[in-house]
Protein backbone atom coordinates (compact mmCIF):
# COMPACT_ATOMS: atom_id res chain seq x y z
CA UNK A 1 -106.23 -18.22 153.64
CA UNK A 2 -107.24 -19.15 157.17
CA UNK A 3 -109.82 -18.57 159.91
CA UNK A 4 -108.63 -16.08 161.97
CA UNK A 5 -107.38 -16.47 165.46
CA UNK A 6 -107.65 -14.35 168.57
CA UNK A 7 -104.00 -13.79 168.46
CA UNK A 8 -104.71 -11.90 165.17
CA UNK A 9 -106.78 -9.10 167.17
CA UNK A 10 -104.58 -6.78 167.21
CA UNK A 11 -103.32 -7.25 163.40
CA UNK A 12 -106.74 -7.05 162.00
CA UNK A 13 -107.59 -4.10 163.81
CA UNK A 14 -104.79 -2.24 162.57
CA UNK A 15 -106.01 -3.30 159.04
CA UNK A 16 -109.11 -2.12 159.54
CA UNK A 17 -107.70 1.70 161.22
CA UNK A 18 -105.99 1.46 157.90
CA UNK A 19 -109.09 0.98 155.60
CA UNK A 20 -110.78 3.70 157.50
CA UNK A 21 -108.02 5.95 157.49
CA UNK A 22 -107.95 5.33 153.41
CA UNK A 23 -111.86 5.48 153.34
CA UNK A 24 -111.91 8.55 154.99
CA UNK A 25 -109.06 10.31 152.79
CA UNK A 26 -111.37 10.08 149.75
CA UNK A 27 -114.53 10.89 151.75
CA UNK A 28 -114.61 13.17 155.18
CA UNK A 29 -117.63 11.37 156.03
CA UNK A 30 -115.98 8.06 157.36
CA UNK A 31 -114.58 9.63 160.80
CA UNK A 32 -114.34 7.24 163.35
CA UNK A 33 -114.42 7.73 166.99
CA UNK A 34 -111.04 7.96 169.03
CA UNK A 35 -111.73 4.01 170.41
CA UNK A 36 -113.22 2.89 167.21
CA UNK A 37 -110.14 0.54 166.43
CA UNK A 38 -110.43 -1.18 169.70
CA UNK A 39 -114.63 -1.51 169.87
CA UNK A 40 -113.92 -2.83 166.33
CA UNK A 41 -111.69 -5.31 167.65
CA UNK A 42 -113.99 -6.68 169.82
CA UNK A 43 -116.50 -6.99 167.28
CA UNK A 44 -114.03 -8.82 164.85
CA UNK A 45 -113.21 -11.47 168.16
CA UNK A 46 -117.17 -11.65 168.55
CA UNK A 47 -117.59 -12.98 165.00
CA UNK A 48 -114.61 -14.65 165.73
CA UNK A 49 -115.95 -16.59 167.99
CA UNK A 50 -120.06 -16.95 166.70
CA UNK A 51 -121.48 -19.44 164.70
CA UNK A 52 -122.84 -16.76 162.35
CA UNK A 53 -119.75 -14.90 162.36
CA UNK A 54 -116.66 -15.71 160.03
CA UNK A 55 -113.06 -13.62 159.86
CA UNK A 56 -110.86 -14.89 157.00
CA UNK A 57 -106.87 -13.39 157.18
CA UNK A 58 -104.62 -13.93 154.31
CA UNK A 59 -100.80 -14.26 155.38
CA UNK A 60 -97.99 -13.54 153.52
CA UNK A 61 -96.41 -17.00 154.26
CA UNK A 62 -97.28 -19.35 157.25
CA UNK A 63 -97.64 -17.36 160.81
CA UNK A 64 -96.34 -14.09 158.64
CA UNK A 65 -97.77 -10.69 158.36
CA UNK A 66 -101.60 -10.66 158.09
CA UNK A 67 -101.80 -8.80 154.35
CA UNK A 68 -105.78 -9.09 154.26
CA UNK A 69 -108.97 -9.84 156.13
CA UNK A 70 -112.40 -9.95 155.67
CA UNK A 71 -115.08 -10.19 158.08
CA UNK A 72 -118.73 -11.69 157.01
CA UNK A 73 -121.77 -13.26 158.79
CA UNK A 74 -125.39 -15.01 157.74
CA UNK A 75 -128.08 -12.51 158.72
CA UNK A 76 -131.60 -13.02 158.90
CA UNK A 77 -134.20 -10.92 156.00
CA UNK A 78 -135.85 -8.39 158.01
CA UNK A 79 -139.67 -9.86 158.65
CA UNK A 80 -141.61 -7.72 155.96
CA UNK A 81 -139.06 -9.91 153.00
CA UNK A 82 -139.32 -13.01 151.58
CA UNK A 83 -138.34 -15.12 154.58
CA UNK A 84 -134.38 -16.52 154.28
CA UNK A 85 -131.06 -16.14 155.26
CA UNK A 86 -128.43 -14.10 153.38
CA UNK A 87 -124.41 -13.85 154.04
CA UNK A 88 -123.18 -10.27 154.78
CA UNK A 89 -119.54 -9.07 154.38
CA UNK A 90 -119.23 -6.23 156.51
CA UNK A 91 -115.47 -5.44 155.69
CA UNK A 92 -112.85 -6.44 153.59
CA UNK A 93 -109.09 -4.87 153.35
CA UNK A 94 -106.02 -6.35 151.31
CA UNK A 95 -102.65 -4.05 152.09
CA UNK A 96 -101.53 -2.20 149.00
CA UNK A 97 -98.32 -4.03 148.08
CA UNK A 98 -100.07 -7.20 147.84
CA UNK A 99 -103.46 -5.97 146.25
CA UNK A 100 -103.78 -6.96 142.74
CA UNK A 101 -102.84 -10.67 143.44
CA UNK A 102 -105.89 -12.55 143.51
CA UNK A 103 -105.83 -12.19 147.72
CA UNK A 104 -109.31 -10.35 147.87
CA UNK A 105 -110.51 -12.62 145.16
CA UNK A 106 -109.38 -15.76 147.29
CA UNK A 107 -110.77 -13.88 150.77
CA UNK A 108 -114.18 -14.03 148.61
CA UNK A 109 -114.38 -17.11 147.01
CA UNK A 110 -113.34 -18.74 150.76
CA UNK A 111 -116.18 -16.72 152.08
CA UNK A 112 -118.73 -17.40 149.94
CA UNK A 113 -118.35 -21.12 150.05
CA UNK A 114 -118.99 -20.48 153.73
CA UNK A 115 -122.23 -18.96 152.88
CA UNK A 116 -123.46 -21.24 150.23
CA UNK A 117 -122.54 -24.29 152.92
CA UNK A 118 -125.12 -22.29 155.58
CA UNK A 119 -127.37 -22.20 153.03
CA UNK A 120 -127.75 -18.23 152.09
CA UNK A 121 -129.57 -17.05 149.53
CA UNK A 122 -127.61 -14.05 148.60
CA UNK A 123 -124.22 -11.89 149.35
CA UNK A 124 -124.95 -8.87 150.37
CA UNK A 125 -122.17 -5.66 151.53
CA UNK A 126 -122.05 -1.71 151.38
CA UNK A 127 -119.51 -0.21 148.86
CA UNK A 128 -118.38 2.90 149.18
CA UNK A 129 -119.89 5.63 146.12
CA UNK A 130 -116.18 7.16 146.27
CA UNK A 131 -114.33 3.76 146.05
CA UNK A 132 -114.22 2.84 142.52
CA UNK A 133 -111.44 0.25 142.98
CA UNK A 134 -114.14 -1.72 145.40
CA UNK A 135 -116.66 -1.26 143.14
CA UNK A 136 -114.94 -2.20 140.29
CA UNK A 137 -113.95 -5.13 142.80
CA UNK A 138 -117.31 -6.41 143.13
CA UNK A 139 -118.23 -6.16 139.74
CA UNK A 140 -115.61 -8.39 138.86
CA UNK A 141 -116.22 -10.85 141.47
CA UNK A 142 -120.28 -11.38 139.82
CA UNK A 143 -122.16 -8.69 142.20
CA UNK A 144 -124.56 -6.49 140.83
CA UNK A 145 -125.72 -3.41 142.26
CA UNK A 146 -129.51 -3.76 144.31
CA UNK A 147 -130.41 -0.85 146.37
CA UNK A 148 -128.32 2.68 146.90
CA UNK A 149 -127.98 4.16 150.14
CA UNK A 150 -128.59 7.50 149.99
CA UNK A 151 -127.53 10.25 152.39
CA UNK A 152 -127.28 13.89 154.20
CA UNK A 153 -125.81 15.63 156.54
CA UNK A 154 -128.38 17.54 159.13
CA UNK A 155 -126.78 20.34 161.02
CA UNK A 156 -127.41 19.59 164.78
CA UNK A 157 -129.15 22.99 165.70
């Protein structure tokens, strides 16, 4: 486990085309526009390179294939809440030959010391309703569910 470096751009980006692609297999909803890999790219090298921003990789071996990644930040509670700061994983992907190793459990646990050393008072993410595996994930990793997203589709007339 490391801090990722610019000159993993390009690797994490594919990751994350991959985790959409996969997302959007089990649910049509998660189409992504044509560029979305390389916008997301620069958003990964943004949090790269804030102070609120963090982007873990897990290699293989030393300077080997990037297997995993996960991509948090500290966010501030919106005004109305009890004031604080809480850490936010936006994304987290771990290829399939090497899932089932402890690698997303060791992306976590590096991640949430970050947050507990910036003082956050919670973790908070979005899992997917059709992604039992994440949820099942997160359950075993001590988070509990809080508040559901709900959705629907409007037709554009």
């Amino acid at each position: 486990m490391r801090d990722a470096r610019a000159a993993d751009r390009d690797s994490i980006g594919r990751l994350w085309s991959e985790l959409m692609e996969y997302h959007r297999s089990i649910d049509s909803r998660f189409t992504i526009a044509p560029d979305a890999e390389r916008k997301y790219v620069r958003h990964a090298h943004e949090m790269m390179r804030s102070t609120d921003g963090r982007v873990l990789v897990a290699e293989e071996s030393a300077g080997s294939r990037i297997v995993g990644y996960m991509l948090g930040e500290m966010q501030n509670r919106p005004p109305m809440a009890l004031p604080g700061r809480y850490g936010f994983i936006s994304d987290v992907f771990v290829v399939d030959d090497w899932r089932h190793r402890g690698v997303g459990a060791a992306l976590y646990a590096d991640m949430r010391r970050w947050f507990v050393l910036r003082k956050a008072l919670a973790v908070e993410l979005y899992v997917a309703e059709s992604n039992p595996a994440a949820q099942e994930f997160w359950r075993n990793a001590g988070l509990v569910p809080f508040l559901k997203l709900l959705h629907e589709d409007l037709d554009p007339k």
